[in-house]
C-alpha atoms as a PDB file:
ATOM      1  CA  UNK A   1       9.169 -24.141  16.106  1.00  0.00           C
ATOM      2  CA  UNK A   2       8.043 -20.704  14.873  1.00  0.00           C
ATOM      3  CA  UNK A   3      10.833 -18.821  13.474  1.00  0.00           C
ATOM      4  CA  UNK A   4      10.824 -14.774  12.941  1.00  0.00           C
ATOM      5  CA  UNK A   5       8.653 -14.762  10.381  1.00  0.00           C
ATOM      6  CA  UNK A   6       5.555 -16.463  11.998  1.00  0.00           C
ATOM      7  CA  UNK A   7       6.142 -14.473  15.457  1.00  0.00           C
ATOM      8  CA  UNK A   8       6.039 -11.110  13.015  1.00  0.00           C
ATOM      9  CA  UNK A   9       3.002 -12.591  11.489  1.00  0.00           C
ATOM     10  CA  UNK A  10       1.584 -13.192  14.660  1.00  0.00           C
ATOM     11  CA  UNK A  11       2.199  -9.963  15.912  1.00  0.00           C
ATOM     12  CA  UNK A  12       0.388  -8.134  12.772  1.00  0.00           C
ATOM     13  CA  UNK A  13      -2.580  -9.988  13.397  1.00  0.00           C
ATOM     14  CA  UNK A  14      -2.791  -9.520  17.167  1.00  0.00           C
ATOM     15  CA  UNK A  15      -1.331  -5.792  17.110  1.00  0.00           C
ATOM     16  CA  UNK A  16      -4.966  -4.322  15.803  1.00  0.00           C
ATOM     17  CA  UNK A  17      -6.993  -5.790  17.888  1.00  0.00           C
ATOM     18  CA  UNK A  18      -4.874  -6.130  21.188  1.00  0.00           C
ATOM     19  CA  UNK A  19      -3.698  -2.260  21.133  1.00  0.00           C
ATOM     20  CA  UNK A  20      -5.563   0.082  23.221  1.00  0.00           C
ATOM     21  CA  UNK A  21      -7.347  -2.723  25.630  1.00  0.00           C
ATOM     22  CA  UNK A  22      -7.687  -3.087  28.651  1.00  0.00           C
ATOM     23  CA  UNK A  23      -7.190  -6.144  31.361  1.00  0.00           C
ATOM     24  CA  UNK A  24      -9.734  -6.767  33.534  1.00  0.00           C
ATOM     25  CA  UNK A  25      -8.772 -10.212  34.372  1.00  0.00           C
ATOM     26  CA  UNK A  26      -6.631 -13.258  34.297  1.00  0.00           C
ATOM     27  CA  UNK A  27      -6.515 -16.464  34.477  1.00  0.00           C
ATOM     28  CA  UNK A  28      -3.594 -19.432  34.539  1.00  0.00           C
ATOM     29  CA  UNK A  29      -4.047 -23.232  34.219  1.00  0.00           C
ATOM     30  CA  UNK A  30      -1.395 -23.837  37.258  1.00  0.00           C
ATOM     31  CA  UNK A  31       0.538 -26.047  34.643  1.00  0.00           C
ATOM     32  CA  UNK A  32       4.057 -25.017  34.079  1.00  0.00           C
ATOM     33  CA  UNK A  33       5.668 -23.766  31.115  1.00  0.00           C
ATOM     34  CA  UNK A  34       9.376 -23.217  30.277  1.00  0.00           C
ATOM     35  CA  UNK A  35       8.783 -20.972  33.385  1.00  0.00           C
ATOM     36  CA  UNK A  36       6.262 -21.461  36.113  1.00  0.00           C
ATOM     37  CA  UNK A  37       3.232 -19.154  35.436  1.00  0.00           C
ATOM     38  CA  UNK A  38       2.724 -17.123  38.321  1.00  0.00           C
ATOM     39  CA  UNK A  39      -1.274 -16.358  38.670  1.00  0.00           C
ATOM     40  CA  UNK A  40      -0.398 -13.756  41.463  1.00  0.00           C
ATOM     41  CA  UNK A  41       2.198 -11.926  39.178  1.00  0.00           C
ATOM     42  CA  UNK A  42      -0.016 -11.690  36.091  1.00  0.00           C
ATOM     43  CA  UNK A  43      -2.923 -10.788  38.254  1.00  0.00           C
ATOM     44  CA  UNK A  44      -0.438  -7.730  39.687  1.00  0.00           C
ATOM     45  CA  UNK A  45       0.748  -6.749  36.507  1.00  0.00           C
ATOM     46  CA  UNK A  46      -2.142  -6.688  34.285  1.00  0.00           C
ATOM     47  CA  UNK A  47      -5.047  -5.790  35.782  1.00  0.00           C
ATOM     48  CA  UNK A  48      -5.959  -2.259  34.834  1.00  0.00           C
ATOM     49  CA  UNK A  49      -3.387  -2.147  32.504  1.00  0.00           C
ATOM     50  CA  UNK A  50      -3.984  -1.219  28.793  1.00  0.00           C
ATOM     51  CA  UNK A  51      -1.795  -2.524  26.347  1.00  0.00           C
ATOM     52  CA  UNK A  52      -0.015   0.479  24.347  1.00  0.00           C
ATOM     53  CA  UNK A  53       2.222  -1.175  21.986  1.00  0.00           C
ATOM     54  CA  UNK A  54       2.875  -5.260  20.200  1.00  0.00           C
ATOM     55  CA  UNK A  55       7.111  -5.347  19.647  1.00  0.00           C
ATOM     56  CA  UNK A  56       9.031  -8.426  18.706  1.00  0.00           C
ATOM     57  CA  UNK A  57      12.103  -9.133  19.311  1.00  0.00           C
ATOM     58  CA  UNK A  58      13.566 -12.034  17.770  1.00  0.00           C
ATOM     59  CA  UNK A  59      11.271 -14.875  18.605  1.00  0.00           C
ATOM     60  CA  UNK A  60      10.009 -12.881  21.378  1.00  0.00           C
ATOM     61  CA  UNK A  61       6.750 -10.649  21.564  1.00  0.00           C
ATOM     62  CA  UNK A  62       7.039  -7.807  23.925  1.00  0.00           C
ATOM     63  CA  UNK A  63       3.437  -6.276  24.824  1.00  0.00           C
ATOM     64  CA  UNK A  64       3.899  -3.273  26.686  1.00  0.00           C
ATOM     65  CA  UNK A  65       1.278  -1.961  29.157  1.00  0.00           C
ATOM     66  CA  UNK A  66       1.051   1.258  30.599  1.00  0.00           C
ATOM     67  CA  UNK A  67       4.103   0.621  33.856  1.00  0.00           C
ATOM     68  CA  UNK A  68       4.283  -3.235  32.925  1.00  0.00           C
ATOM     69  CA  UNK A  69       5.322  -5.928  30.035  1.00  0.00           C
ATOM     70  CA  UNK A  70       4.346  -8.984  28.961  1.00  0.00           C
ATOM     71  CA  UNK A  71       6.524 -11.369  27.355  1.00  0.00           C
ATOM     72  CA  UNK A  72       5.620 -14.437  25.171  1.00  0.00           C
ATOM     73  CA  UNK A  73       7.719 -16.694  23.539  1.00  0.00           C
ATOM     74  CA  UNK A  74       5.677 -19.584  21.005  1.00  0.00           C
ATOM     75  CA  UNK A  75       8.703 -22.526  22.011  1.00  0.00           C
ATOM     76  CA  UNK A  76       7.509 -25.714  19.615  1.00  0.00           C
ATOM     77  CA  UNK A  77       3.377 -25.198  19.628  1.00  0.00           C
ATOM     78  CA  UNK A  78       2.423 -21.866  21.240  1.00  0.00           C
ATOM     79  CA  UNK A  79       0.254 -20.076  20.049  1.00  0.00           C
ATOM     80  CA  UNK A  80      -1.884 -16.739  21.243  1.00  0.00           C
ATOM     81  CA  UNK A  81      -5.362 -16.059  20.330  1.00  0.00           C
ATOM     82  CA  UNK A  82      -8.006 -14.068  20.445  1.00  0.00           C
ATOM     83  CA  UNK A  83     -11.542 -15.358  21.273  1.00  0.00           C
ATOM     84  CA  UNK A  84     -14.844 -13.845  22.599  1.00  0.00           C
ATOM     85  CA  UNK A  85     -14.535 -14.464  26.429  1.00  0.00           C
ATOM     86  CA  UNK A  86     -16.820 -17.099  27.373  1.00  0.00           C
ATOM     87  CA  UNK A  87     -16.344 -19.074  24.334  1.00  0.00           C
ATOM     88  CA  UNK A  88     -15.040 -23.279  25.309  1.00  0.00           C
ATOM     89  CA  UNK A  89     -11.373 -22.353  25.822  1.00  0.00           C
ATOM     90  CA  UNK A  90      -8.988 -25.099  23.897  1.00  0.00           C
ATOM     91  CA  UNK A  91      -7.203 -27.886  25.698  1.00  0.00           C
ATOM     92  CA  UNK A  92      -3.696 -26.666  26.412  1.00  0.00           C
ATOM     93  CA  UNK A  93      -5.143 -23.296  26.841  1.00  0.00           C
ATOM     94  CA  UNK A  94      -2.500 -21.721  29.817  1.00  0.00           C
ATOM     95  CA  UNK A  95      -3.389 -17.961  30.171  1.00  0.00           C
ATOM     96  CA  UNK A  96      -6.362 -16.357  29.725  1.00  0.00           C
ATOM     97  CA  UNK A  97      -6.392 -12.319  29.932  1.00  0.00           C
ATOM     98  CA  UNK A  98      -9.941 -10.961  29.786  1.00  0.00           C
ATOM     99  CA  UNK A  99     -10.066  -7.333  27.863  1.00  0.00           C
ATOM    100  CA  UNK A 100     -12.392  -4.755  28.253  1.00  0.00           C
ATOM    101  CA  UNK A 101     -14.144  -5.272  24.800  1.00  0.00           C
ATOM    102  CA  UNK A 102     -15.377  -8.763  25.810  1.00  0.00           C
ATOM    103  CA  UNK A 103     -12.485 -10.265  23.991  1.00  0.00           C
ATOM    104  CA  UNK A 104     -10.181 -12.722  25.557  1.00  0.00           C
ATOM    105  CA  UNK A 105      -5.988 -13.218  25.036  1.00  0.00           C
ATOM    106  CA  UNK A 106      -5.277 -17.017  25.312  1.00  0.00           C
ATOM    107  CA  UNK A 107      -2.133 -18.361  24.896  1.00  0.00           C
ATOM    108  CA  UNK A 108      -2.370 -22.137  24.306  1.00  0.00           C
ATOM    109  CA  UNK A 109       0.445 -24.347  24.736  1.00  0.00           C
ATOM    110  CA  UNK A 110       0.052 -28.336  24.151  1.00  0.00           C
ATOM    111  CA  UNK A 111       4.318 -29.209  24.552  1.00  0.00           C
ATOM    112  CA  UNK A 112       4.400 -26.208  27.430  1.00  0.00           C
ATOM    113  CA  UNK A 113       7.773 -25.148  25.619  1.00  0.00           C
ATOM    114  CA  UNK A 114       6.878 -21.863  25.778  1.00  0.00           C
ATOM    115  CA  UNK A 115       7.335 -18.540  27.791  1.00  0.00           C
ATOM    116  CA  UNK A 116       4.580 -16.073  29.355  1.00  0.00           C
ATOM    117  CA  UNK A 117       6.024 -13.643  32.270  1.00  0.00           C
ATOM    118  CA  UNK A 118       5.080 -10.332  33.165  1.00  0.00           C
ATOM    119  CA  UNK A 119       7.677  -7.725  34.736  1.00  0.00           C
ATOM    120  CA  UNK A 120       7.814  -4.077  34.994  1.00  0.00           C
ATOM    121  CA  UNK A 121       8.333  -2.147  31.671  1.00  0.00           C
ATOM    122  CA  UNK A 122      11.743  -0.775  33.116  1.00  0.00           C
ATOM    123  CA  UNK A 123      13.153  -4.658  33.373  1.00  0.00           C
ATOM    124  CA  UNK A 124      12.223  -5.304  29.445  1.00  0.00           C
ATOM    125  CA  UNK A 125      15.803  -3.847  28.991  1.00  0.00           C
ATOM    126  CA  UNK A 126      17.525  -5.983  31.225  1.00  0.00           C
ATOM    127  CA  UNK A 127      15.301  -9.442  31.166  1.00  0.00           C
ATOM    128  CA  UNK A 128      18.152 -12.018  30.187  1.00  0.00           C
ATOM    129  CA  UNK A 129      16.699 -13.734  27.359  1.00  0.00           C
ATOM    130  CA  UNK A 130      16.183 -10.260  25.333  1.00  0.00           C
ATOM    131  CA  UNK A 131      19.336  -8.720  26.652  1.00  0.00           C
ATOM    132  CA  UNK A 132      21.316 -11.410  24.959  1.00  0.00           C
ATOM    133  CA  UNK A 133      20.128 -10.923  22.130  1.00  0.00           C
ATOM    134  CA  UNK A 134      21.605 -10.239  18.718  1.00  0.00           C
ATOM    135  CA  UNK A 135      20.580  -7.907  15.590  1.00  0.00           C
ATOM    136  CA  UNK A 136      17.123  -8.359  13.923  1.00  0.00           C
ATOM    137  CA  UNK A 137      18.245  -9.294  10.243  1.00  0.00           C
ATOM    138  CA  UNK A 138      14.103  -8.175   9.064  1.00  0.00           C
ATOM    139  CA  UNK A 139      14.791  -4.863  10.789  1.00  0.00           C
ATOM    140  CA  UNK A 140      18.371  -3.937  10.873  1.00  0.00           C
ATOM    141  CA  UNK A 141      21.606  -4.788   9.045  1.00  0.00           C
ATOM    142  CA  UNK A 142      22.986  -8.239  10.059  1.00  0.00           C
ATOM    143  CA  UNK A 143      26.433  -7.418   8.255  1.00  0.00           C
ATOM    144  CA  UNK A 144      27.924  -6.392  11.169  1.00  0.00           C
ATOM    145  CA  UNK A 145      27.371  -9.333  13.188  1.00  0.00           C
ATOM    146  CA  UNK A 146      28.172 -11.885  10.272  1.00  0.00           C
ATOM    147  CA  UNK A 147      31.506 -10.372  10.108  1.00  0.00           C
ATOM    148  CA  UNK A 148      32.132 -10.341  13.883  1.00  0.00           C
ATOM    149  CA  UNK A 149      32.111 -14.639  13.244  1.00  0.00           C
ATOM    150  CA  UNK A 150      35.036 -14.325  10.898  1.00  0.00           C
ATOM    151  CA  UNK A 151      37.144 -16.134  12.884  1.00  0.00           C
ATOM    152  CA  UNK A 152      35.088 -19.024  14.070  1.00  0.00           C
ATOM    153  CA  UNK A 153      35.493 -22.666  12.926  1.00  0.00           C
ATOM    154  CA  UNK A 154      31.361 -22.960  13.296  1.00  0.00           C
ATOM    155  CA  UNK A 155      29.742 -23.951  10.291  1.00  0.00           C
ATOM    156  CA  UNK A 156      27.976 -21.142   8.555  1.00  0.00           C
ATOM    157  CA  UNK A 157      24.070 -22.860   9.639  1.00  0.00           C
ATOM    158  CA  UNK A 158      25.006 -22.953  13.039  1.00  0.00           C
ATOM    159  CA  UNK A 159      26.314 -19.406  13.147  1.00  0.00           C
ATOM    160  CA  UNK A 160      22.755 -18.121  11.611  1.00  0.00           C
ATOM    161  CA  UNK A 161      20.866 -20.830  14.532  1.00  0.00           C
ATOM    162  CA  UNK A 162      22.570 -18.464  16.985  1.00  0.00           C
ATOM    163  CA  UNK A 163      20.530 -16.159  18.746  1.00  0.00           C
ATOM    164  CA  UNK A 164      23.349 -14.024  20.047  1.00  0.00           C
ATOM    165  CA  UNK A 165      24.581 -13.515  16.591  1.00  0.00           C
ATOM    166  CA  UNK A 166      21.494 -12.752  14.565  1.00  0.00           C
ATOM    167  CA  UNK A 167      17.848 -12.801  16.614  1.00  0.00           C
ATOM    168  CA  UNK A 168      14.993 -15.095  15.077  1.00  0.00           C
ATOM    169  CA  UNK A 169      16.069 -17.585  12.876  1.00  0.00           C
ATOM    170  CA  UNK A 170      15.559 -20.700  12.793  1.00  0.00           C
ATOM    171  CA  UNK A 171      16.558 -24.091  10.798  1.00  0.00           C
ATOM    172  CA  UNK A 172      14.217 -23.666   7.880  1.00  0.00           C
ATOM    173  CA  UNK A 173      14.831 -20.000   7.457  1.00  0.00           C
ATOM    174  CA  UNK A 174      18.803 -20.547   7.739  1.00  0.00           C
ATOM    175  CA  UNK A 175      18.752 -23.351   5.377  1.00  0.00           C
ATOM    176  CA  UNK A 176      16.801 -21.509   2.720  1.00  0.00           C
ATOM    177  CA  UNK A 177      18.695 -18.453   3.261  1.00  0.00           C
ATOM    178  CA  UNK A 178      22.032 -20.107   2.715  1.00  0.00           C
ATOM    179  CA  UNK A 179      20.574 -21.357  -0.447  1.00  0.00           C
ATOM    180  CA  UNK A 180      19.249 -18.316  -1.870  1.00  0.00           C
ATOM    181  CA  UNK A 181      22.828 -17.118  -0.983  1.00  0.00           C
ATOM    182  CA  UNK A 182      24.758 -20.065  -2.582  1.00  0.00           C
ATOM    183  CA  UNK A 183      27.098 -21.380   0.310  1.00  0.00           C
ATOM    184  CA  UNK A 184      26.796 -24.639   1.787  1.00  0.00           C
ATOM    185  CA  UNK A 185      25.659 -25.223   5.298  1.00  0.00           C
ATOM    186  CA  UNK A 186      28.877 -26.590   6.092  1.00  0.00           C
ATOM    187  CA  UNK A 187      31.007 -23.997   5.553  1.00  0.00           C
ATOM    188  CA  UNK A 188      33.005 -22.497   8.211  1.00  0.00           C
ATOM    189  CA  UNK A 189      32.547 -18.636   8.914  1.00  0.00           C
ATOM    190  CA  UNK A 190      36.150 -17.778   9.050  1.00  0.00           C
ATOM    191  CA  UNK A 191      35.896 -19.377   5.028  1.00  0.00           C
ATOM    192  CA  UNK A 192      33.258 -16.785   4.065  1.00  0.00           C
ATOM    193  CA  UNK A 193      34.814 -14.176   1.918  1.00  0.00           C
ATOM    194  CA  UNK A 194      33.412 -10.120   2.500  1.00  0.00           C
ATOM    195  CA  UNK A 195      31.471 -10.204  -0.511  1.00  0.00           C
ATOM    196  CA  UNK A 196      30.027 -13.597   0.288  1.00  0.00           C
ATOM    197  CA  UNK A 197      28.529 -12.011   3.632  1.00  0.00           C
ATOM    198  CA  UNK A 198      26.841  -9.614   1.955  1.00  0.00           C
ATOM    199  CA  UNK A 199      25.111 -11.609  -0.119  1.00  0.00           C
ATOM    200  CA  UNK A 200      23.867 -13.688   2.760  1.00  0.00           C
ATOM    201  CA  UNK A 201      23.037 -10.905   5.060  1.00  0.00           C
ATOM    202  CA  UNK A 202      20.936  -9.872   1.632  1.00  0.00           C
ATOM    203  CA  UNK A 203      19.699 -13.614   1.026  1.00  0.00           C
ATOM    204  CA  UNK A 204      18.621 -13.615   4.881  1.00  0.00           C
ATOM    205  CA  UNK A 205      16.389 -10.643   4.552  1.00  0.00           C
ATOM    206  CA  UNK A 206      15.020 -10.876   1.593  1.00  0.00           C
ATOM    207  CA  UNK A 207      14.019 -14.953   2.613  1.00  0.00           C
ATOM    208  CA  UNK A 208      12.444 -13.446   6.054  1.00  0.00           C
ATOM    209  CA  UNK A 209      10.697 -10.956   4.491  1.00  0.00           C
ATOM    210  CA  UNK A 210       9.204 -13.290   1.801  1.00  0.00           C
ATOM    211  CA  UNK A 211       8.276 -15.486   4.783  1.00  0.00           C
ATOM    212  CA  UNK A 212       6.040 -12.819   6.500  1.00  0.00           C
ATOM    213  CA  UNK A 213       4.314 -11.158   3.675  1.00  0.00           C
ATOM    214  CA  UNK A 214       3.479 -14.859   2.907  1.00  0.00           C
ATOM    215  CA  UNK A 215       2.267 -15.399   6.139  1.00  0.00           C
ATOM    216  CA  UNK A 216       4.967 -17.266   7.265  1.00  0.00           C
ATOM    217  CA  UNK A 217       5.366 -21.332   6.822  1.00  0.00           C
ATOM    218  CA  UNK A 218       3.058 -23.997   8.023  1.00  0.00           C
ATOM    219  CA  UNK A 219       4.064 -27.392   7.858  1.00  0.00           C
ATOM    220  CA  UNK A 220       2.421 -30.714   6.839  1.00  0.00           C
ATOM    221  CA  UNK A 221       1.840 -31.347  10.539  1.00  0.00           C
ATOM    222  CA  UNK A 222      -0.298 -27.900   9.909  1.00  0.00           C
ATOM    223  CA  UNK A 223       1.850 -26.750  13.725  1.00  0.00           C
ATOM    224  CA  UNK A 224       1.591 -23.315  12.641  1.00  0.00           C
ATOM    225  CA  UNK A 225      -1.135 -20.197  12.385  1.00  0.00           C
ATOM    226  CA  UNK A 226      -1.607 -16.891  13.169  1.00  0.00           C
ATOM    227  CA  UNK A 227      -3.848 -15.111  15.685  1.00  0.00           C
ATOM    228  CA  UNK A 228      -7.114 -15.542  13.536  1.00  0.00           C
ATOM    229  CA  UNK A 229      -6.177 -19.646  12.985  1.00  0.00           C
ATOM    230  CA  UNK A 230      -4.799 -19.002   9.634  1.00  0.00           C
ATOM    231  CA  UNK A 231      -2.067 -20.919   7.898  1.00  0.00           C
ATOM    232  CA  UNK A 232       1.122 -19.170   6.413  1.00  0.00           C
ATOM    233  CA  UNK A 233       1.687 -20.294   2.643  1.00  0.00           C
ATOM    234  CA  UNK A 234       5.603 -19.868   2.649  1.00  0.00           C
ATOM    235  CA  UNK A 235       6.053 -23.515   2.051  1.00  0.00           C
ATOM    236  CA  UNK A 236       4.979 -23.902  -1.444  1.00  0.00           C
ATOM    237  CA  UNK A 237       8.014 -21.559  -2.332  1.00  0.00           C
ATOM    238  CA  UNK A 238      10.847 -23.461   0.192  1.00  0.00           C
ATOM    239  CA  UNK A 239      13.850 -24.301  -2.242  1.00  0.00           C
ATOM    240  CA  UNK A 240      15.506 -27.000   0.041  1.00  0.00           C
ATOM    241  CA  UNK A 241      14.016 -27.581   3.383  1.00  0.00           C
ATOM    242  CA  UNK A 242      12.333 -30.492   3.711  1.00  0.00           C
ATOM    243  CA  UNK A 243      12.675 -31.365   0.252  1.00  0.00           C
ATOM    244  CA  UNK A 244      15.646 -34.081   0.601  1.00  0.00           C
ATOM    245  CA  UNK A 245      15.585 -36.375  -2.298  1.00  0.00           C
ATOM    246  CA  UNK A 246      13.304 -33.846  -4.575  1.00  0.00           C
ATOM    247  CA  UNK A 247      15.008 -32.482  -7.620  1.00  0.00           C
ATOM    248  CA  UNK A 248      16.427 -28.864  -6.908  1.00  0.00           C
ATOM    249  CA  UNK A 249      13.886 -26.075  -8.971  1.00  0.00           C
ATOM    250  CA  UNK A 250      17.108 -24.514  -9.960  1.00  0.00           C
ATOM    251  CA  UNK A 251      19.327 -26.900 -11.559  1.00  0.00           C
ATOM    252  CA  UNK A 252      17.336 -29.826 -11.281  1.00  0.00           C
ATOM    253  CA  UNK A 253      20.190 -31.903  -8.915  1.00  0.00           C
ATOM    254  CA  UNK A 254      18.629 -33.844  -6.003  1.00  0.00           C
ATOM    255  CA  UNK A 255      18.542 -31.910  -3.129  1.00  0.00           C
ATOM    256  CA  UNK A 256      20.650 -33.909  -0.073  1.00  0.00           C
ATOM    257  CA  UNK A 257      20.186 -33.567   3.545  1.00  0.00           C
ATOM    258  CA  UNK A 258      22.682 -33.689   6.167  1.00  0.00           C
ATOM    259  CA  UNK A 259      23.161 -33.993  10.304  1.00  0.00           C
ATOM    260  CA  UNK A 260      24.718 -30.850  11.297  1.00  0.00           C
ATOM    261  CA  UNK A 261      24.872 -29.964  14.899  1.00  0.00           C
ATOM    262  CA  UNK A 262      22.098 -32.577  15.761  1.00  0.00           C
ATOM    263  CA  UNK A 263      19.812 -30.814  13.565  1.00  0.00           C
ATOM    264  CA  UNK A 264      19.312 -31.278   9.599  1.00  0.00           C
ATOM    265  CA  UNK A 265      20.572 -29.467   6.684  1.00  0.00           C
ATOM    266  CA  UNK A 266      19.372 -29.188   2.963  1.00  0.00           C
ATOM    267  CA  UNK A 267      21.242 -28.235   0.429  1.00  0.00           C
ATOM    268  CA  UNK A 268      21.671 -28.198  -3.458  1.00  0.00           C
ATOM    269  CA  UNK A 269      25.489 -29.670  -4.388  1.00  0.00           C
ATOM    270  CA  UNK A 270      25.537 -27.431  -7.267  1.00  0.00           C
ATOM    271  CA  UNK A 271      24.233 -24.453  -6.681  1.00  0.00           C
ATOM    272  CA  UNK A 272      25.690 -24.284  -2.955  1.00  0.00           C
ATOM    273  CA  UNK A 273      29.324 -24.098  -2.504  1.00  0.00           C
ATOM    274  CA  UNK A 274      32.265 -24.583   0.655  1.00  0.00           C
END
């Protein structure tokens, strides 16, 4: 599933081309996504409108237009495009907004875990999944909320999986952070001394921000690229994730993987500690 980094990535590469066009028309496949895409609604809130600004929050993108918004959400294969308009749309292509310069906005969905709904600027603010969520750890300082989890029996990964907590991250980005930072995934929050949460707010930002200014992380299964089609490079330089059974770059231990919450964990038994 993209993670922060690849939405922000996507969002630098759409931002220059989307901002400052105009809809002129739109287009749904009448398949179903995480929320049922509603030709009528997209029809009344695009059309006419020119798109003034690309935000992201969290795993969100937020593109505001003129009185209205459009929010996407990538779930496990999203992606959003732009193509000339009358070029063979992809399979799995859902939306379609035609702009005035002849280009066209797809987003393209094979697993249909994704989210595309327009609404009125004004209910941005109050739209449930964005409302709920927590601090941006690229954009602000995530301190605050790590210590606000200092009583919780969670384990430390799960904590940084929660998007009421901190907004955008994801397994691989949690797992390398926690590295970077030294603690093991397993550790409790309330166990985290003050000076080890500032190290991991630090480790979480500075693992992010690698991410995006390497164009985020494609896997083997090549799931994810940006607006253009291009792959993010990120994974060449992941310490743990994914690398179970490979010998840790730092102290040359094998690196072990876990089930925690359902979900996997990597982690270095020397270098990471309870």
């Amino acid at each position: 599933m993209p993670e922060l980094p690849e939405v922000e990535v996507v969002r630098r590469s759409l931002a220059a081309r989307l901002v400052g066009r105009r809809v002129e028309s739109a287009e749904v496949s009448g398949l179903a996504l995480r929320c049922p895409l509603d030709v009528t609604a997209w029809r009344r809130w695009s059309l006419g409108r020119t798109v003034r600004d690309l935000d992201r929050r969290g795993k969100y993108l937020v593109a505001l237009a003129d009185d209205a918004a459009f929010v996407f959400h990538l779930g496990m294969s999203g992606r959003l495009v732009l193509a000339r308009s009358g070029s063979a749309r992809p399979v799995h292509t859902h939306l379609a907004l035609t702009l005035d310069d002849g280009s066209e906005l797809r987003f393209i969905d094979p697993r249909r875990f994704g989210l595309a709904v327009p609404m009125a600027a004004e209910s941005v603010r109050t739209y449930q999944p964005l409302a709920t969520l927590g601090l941006d750890p690229l954009l602000e300082d995530c301190v605050p909320a790590l210590r606000s989890v200092r009583q919780s029996r969670v384990a430390i990964r799960n904590v940084l999986l929660d998007q009421s907590v901190v907004a955008g991250v994801g397994n691989i980005y949690a797992n390398e952070a926690l590295f970077r930072a030294g603690t093991h995934p397993a550790t409790p929050a309330r166990k985290i001394a003050d000076r080890r949460i500032l190290r991991l707010a630090s480790a979480l930002k500075e693992v992010l921000a690698d991410a995006v200014s390497a164009g985020g992380t494609t896997l083997a299964d090549g799931g994810f690229a940006n607006a253009d089609g291009e792959a993010g490079y990120f994974a060449v330089n992941l310490a743990v994730y994914g690398r179970a059974g490979l010998p840790c770059a730092r102290c040359g231990r094998e690196i072990r993987r876990f089930a925690l919450g359902g979900r996997s964990a990597y982690f270095c038994a020397t270098c990471q500690r309870r």
